[in-house]
PDB file of N, CA and C in Angstrom:
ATOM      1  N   UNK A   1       0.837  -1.170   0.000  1.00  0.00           N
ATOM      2  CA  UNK A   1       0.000   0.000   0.000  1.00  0.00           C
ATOM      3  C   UNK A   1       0.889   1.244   0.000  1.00  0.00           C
ATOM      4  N   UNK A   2       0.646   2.463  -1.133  1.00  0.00           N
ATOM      5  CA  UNK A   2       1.391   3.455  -0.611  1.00  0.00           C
ATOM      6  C   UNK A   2       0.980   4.372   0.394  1.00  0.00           C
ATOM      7  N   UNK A   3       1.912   4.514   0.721  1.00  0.00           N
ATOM      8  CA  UNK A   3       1.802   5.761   1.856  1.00  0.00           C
ATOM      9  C   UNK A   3       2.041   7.125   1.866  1.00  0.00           C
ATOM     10  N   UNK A   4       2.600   7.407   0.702  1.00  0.00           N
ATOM     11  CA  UNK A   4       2.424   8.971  -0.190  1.00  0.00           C
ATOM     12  C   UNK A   4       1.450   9.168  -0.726  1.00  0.00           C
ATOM     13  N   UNK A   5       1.069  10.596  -0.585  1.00  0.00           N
ATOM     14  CA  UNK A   5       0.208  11.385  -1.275  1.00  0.00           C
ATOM     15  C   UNK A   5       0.621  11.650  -2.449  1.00  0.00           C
ATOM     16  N   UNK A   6       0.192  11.335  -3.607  1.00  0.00           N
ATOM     17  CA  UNK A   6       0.471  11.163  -5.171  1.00  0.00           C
ATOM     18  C   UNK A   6      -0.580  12.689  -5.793  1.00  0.00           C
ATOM     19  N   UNK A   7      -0.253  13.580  -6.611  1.00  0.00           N
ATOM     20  CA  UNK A   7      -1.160  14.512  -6.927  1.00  0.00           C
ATOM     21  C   UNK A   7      -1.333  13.945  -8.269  1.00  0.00           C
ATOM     22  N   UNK A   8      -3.063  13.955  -8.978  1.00  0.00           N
ATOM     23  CA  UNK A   8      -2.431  13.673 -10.434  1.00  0.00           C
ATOM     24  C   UNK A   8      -2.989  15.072 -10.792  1.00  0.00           C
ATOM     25  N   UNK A   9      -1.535  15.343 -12.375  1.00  0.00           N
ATOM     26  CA  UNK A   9      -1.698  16.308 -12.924  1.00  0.00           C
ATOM     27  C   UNK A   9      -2.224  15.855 -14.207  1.00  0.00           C
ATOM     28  N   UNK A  10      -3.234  16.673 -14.969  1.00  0.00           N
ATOM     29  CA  UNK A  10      -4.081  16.825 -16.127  1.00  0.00           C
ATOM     30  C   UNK A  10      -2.954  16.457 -16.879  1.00  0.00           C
ATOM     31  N   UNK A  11      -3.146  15.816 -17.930  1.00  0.00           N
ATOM     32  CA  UNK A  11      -2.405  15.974 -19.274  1.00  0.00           C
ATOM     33  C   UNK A  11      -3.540  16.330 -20.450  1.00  0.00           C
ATOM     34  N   UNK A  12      -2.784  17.316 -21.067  1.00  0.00           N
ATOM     35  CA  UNK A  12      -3.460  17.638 -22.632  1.00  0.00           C
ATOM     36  C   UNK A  12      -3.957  16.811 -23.759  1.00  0.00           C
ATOM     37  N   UNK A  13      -4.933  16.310 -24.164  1.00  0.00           N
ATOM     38  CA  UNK A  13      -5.493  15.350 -24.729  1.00  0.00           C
ATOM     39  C   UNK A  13      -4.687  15.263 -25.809  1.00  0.00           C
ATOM     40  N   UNK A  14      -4.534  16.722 -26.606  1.00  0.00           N
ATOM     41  CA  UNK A  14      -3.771  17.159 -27.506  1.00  0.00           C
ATOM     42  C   UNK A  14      -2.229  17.913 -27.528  1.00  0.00           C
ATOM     43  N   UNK A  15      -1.065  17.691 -27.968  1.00  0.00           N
ATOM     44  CA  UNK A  15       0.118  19.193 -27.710  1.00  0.00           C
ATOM     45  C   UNK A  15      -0.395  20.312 -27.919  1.00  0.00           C
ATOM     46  N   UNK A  16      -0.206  21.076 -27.162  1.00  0.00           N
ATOM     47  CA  UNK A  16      -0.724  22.377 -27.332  1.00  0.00           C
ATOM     48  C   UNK A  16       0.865  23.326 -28.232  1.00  0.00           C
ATOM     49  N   UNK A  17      -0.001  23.653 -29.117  1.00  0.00           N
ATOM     50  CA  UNK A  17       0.694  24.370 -30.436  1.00  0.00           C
ATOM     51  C   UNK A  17       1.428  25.805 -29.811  1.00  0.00           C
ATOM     52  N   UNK A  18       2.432  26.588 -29.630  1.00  0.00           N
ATOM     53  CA  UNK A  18       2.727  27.704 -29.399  1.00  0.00           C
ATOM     54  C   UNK A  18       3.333  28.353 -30.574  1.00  0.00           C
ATOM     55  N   UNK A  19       4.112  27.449 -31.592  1.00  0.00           N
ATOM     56  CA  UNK A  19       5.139  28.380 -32.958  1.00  0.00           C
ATOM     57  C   UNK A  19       3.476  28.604 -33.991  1.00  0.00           C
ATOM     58  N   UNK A  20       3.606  29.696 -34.409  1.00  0.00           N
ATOM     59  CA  UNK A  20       2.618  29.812 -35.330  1.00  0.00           C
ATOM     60  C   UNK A  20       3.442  28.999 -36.652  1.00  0.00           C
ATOM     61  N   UNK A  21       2.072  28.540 -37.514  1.00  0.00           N
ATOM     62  CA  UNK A  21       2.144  28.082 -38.731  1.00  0.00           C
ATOM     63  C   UNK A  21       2.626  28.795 -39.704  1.00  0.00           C
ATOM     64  N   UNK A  22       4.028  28.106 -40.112  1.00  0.00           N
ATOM     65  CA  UNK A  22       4.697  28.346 -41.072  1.00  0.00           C
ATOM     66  C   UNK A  22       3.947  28.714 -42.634  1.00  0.00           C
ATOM     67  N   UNK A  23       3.843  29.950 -43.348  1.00  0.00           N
ATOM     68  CA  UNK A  23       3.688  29.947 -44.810  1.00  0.00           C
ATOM     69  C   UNK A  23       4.235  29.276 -45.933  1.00  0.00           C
ATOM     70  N   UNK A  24       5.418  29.158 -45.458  1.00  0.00           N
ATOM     71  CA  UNK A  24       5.934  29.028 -46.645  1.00  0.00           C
ATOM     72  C   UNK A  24       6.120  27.182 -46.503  1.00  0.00           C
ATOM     73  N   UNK A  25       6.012  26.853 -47.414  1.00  0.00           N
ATOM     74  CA  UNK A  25       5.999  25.279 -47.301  1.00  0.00           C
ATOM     75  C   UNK A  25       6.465  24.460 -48.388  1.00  0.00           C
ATOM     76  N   UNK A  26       6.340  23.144 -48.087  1.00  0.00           N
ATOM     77  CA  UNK A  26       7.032  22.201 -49.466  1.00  0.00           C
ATOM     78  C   UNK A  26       5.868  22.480 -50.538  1.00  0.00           C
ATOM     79  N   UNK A  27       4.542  23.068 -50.772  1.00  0.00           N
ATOM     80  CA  UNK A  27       3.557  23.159 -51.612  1.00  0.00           C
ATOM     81  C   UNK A  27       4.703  24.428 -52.616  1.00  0.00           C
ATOM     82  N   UNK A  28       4.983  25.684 -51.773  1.00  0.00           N
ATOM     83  CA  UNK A  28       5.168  26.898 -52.034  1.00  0.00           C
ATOM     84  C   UNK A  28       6.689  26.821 -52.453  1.00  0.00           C
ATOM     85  N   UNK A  29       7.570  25.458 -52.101  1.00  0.00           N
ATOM     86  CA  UNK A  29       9.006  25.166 -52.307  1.00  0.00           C
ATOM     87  C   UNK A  29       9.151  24.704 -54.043  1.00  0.00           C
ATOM     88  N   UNK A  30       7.982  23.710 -54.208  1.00  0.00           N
ATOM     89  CA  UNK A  30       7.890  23.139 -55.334  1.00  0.00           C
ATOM     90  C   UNK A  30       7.542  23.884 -56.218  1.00  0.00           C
ATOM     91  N   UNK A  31       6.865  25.054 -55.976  1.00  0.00           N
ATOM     92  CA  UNK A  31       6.078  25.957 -57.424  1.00  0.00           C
ATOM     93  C   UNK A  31       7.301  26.527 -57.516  1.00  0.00           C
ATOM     94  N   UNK A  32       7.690  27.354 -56.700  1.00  0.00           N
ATOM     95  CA  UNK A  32       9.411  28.610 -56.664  1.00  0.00           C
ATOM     96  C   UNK A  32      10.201  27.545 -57.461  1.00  0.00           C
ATOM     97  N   UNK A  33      10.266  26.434 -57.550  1.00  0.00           N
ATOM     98  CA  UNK A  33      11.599  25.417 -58.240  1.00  0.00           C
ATOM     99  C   UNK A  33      10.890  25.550 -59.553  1.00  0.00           C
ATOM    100  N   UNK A  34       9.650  24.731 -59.647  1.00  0.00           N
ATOM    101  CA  UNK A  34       9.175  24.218 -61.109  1.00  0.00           C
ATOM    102  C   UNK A  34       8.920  25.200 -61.420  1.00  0.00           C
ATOM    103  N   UNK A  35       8.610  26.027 -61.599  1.00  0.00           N
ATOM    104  CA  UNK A  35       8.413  27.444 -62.734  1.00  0.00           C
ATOM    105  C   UNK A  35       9.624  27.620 -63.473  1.00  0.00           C
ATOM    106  N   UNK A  36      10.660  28.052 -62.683  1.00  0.00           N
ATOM    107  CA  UNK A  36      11.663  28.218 -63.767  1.00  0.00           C
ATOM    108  C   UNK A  36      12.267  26.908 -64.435  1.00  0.00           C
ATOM    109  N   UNK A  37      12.463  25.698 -63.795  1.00  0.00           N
ATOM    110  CA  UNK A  37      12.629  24.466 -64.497  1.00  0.00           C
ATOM    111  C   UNK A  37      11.930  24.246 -65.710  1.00  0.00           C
ATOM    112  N   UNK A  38      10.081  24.445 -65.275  1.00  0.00           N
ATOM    113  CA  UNK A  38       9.590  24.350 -66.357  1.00  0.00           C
ATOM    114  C   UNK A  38       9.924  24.716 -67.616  1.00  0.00           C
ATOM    115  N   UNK A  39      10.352  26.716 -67.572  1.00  0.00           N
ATOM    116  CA  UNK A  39      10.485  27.095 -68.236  1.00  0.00           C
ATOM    117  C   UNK A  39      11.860  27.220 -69.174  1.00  0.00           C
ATOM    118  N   UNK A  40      12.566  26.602 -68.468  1.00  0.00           N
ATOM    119  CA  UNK A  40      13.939  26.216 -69.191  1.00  0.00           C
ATOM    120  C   UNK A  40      13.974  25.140 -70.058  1.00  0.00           C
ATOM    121  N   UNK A  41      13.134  24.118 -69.747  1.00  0.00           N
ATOM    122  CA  UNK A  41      12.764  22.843 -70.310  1.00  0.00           C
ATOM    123  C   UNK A  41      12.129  23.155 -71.719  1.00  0.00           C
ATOM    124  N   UNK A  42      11.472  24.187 -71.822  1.00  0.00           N
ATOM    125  CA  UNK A  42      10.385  24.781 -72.956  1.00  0.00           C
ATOM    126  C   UNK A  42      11.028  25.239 -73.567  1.00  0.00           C
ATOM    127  N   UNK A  43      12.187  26.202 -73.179  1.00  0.00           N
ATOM    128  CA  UNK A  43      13.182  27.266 -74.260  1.00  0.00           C
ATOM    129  C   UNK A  43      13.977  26.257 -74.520  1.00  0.00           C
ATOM    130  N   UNK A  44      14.592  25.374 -73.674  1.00  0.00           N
ATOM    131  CA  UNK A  44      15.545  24.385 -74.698  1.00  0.00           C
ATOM    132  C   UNK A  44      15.100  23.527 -75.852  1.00  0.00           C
ATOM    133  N   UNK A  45      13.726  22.688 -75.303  1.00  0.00           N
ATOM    134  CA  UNK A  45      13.274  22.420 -76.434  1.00  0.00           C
ATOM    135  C   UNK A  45      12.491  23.228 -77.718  1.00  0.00           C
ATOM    136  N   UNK A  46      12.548  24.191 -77.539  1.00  0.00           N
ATOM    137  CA  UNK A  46      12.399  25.401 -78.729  1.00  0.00           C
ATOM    138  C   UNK A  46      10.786  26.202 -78.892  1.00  0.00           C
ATOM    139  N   UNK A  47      10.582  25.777 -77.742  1.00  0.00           N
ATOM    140  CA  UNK A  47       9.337  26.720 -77.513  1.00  0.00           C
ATOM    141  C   UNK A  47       9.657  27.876 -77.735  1.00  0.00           C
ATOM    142  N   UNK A  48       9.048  29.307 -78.257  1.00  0.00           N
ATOM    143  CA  UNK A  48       9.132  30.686 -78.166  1.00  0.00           C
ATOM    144  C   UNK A  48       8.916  31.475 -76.757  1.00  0.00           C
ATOM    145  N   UNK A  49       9.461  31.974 -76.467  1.00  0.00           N
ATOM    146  CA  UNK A  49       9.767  33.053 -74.869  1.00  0.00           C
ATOM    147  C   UNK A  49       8.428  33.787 -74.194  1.00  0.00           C
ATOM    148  N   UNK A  50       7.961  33.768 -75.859  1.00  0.00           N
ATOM    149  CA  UNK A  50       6.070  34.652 -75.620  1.00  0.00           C
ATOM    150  C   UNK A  50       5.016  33.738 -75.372  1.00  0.00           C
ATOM    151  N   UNK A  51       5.667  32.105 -75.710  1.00  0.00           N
ATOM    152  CA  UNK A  51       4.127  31.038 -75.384  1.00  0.00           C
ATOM    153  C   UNK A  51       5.041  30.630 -73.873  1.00  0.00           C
ATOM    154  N   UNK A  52       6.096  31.034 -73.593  1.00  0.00           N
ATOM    155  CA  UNK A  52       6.541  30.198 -72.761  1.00  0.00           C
ATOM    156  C   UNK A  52       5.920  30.932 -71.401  1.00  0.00           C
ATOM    157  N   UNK A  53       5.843  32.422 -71.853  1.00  0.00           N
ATOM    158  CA  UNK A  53       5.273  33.236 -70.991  1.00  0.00           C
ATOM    159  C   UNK A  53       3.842  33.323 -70.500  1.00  0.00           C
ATOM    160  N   UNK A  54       3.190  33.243 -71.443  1.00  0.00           N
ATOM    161  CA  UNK A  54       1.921  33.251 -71.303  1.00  0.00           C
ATOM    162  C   UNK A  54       1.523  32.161 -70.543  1.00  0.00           C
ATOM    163  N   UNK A  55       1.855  30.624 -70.830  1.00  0.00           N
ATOM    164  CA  UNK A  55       1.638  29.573 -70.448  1.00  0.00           C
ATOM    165  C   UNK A  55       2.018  29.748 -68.562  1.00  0.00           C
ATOM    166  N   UNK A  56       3.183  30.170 -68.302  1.00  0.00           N
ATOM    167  CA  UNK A  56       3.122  30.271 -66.685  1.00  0.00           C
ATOM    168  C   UNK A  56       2.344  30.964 -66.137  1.00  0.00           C
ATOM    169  N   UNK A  57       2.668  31.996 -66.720  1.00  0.00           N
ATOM    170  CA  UNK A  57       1.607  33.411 -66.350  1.00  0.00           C
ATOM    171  C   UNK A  57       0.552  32.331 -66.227  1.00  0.00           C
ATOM    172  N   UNK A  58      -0.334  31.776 -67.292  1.00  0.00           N
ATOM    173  CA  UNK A  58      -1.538  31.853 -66.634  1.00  0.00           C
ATOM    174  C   UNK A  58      -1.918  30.429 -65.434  1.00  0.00           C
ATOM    175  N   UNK A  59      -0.494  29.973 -65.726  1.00  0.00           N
ATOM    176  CA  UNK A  59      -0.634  28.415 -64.612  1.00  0.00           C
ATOM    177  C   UNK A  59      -0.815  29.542 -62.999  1.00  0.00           C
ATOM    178  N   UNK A  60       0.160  30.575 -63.027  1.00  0.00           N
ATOM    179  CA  UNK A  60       0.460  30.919 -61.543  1.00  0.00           C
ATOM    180  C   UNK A  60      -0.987  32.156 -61.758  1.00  0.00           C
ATOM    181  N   UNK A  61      -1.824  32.456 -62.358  1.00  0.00           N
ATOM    182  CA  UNK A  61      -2.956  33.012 -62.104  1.00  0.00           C
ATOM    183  C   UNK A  61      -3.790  31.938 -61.639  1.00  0.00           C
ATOM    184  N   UNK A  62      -3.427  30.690 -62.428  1.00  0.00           N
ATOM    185  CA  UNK A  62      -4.845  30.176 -61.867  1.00  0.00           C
ATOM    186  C   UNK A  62      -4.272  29.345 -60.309  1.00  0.00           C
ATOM    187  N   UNK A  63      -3.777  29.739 -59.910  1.00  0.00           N
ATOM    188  CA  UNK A  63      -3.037  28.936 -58.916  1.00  0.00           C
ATOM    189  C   UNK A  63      -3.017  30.191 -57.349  1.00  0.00           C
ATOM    190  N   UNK A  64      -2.763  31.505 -58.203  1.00  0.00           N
ATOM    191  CA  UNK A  64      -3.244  32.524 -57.276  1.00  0.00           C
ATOM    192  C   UNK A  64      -4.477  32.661 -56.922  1.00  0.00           C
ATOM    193  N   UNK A  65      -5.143  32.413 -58.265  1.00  0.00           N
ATOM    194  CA  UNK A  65      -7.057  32.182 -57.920  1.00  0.00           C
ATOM    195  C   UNK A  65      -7.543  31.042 -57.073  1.00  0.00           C
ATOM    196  N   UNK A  66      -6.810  30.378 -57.119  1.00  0.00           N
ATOM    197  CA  UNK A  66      -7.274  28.882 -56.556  1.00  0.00           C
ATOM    198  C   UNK A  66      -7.194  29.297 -54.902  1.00  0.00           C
ATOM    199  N   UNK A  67      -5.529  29.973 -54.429  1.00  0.00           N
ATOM    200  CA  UNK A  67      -5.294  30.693 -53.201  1.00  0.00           C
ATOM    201  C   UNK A  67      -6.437  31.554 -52.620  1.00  0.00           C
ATOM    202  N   UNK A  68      -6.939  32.321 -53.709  1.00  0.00           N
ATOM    203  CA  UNK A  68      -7.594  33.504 -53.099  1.00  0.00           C
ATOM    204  C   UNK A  68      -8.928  32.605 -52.910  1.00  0.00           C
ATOM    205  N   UNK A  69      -9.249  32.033 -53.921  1.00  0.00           N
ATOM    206  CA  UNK A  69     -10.659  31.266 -53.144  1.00  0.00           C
ATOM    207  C   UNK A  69     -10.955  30.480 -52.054  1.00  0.00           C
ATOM    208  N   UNK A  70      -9.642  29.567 -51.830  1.00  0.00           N
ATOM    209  CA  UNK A  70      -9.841  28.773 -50.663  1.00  0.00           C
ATOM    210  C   UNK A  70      -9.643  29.322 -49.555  1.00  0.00           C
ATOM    211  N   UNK A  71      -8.564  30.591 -49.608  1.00  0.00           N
ATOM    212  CA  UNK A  71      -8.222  31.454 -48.411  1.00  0.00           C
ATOM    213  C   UNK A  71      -9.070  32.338 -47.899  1.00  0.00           C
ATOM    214  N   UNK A  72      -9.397  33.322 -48.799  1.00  0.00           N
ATOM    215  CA  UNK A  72      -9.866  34.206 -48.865  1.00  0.00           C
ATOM    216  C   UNK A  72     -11.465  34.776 -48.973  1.00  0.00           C
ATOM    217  N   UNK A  73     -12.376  33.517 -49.496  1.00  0.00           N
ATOM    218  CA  UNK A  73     -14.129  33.639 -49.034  1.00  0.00           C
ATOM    219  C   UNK A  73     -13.979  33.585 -50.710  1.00  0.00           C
ATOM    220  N   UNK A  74     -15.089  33.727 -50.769  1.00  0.00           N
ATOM    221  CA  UNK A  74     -16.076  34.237 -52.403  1.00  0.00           C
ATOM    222  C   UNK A  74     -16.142  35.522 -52.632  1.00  0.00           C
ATOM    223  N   UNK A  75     -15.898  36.600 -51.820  1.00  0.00           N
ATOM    224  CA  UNK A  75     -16.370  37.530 -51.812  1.00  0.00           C
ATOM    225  C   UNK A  75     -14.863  38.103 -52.436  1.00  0.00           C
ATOM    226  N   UNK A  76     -13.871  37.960 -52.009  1.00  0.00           N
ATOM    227  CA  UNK A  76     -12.481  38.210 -52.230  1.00  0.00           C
ATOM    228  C   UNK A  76     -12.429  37.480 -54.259  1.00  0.00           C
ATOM    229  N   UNK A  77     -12.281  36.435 -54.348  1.00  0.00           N
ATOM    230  CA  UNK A  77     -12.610  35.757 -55.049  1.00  0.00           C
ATOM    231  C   UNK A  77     -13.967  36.000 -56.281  1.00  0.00           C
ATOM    232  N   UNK A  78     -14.851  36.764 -55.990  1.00  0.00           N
ATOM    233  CA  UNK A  78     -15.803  37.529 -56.581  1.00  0.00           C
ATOM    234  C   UNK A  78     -15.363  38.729 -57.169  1.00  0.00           C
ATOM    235  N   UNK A  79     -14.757  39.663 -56.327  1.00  0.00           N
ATOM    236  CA  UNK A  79     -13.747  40.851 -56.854  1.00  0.00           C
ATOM    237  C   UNK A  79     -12.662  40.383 -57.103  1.00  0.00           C
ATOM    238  N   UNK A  80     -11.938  39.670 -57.602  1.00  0.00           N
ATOM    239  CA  UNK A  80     -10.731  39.389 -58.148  1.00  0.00           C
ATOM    240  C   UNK A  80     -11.469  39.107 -59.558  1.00  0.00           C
ATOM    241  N   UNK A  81     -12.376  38.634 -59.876  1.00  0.00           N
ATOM    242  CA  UNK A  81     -12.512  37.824 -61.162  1.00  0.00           C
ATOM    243  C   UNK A  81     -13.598  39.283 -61.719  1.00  0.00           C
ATOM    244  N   UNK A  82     -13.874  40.050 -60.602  1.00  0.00           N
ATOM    245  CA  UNK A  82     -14.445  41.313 -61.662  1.00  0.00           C
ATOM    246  C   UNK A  82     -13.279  42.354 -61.522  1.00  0.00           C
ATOM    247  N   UNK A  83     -12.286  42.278 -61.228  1.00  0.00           N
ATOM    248  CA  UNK A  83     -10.879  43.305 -61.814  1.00  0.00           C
ATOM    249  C   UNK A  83     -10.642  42.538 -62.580  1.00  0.00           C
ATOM    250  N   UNK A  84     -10.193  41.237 -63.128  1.00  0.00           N
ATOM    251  CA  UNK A  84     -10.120  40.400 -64.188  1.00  0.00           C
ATOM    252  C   UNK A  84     -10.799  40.811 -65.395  1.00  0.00           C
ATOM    253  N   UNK A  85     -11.698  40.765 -65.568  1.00  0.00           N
ATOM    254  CA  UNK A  85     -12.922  41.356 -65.879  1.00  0.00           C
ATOM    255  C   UNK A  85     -12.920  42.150 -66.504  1.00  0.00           C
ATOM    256  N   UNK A  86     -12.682  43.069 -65.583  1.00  0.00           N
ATOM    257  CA  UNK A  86     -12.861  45.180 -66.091  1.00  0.00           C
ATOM    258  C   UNK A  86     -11.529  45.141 -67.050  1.00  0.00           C
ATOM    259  N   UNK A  87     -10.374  44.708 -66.361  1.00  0.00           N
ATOM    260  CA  UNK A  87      -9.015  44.770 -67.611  1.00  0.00           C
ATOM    261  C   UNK A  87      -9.164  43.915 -68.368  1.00  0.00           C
ATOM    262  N   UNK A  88      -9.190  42.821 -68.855  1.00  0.00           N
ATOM    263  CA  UNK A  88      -9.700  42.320 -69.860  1.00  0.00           C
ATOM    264  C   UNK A  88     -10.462  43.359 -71.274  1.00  0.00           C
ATOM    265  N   UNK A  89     -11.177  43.468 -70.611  1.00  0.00           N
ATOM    266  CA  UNK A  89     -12.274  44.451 -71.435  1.00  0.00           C
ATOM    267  C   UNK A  89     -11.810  46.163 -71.725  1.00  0.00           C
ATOM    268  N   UNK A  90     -10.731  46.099 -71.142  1.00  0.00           N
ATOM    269  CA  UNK A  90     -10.187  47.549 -71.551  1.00  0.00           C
ATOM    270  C   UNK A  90     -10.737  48.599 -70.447  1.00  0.00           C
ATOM    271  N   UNK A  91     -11.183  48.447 -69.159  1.00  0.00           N
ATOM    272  CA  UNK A  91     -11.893  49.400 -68.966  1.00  0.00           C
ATOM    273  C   UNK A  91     -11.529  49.966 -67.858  1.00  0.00           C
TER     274      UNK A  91
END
């Protein structure tokens, strides 16, 4: 039988988190690499500089859009695609 008084202390069901969440990540490591890889891959094999351009450009728009929607609401995401929109159209 013991004969000490034993206190029990709570433990956290979960670790409790204190470093905030890192931005930048292996998602955000891999685009910064493959863009320009990509695009070296394209000029060597003899793509032109103006499709090579356009073609990222619009991979990393739709990839910024994809950001702003999941991050950012509909509403963010609603006005992005009507400034899209207005320049497009000259206006």
């Amino acid at each position: 039988m013991p004969t000490e008084t034993t206190l029990a202390v709570p433990v956290p069901a979960e670790p409790v988190r204190t470093d905030p969440a890192s931005r930048f990540g292996a998602p955000q490591a891999f685009t910064a690499v493959s863009f320009p890889v990509l695009g070296g891959a394209l000029h060597v094999a003899g793509v032109p500089l103006q499709d090579i351009f356009v073609l990222l450009g619009g991979c990393g728009a739709l990839g910024a859009a994809a950001v702003v929607a999941v991050g950012g609401g509909r509403r963010r995401a609603a006005a992005l695609a009507g400034a899209v929109l207005l320049a497009a159209a000259g206006k």
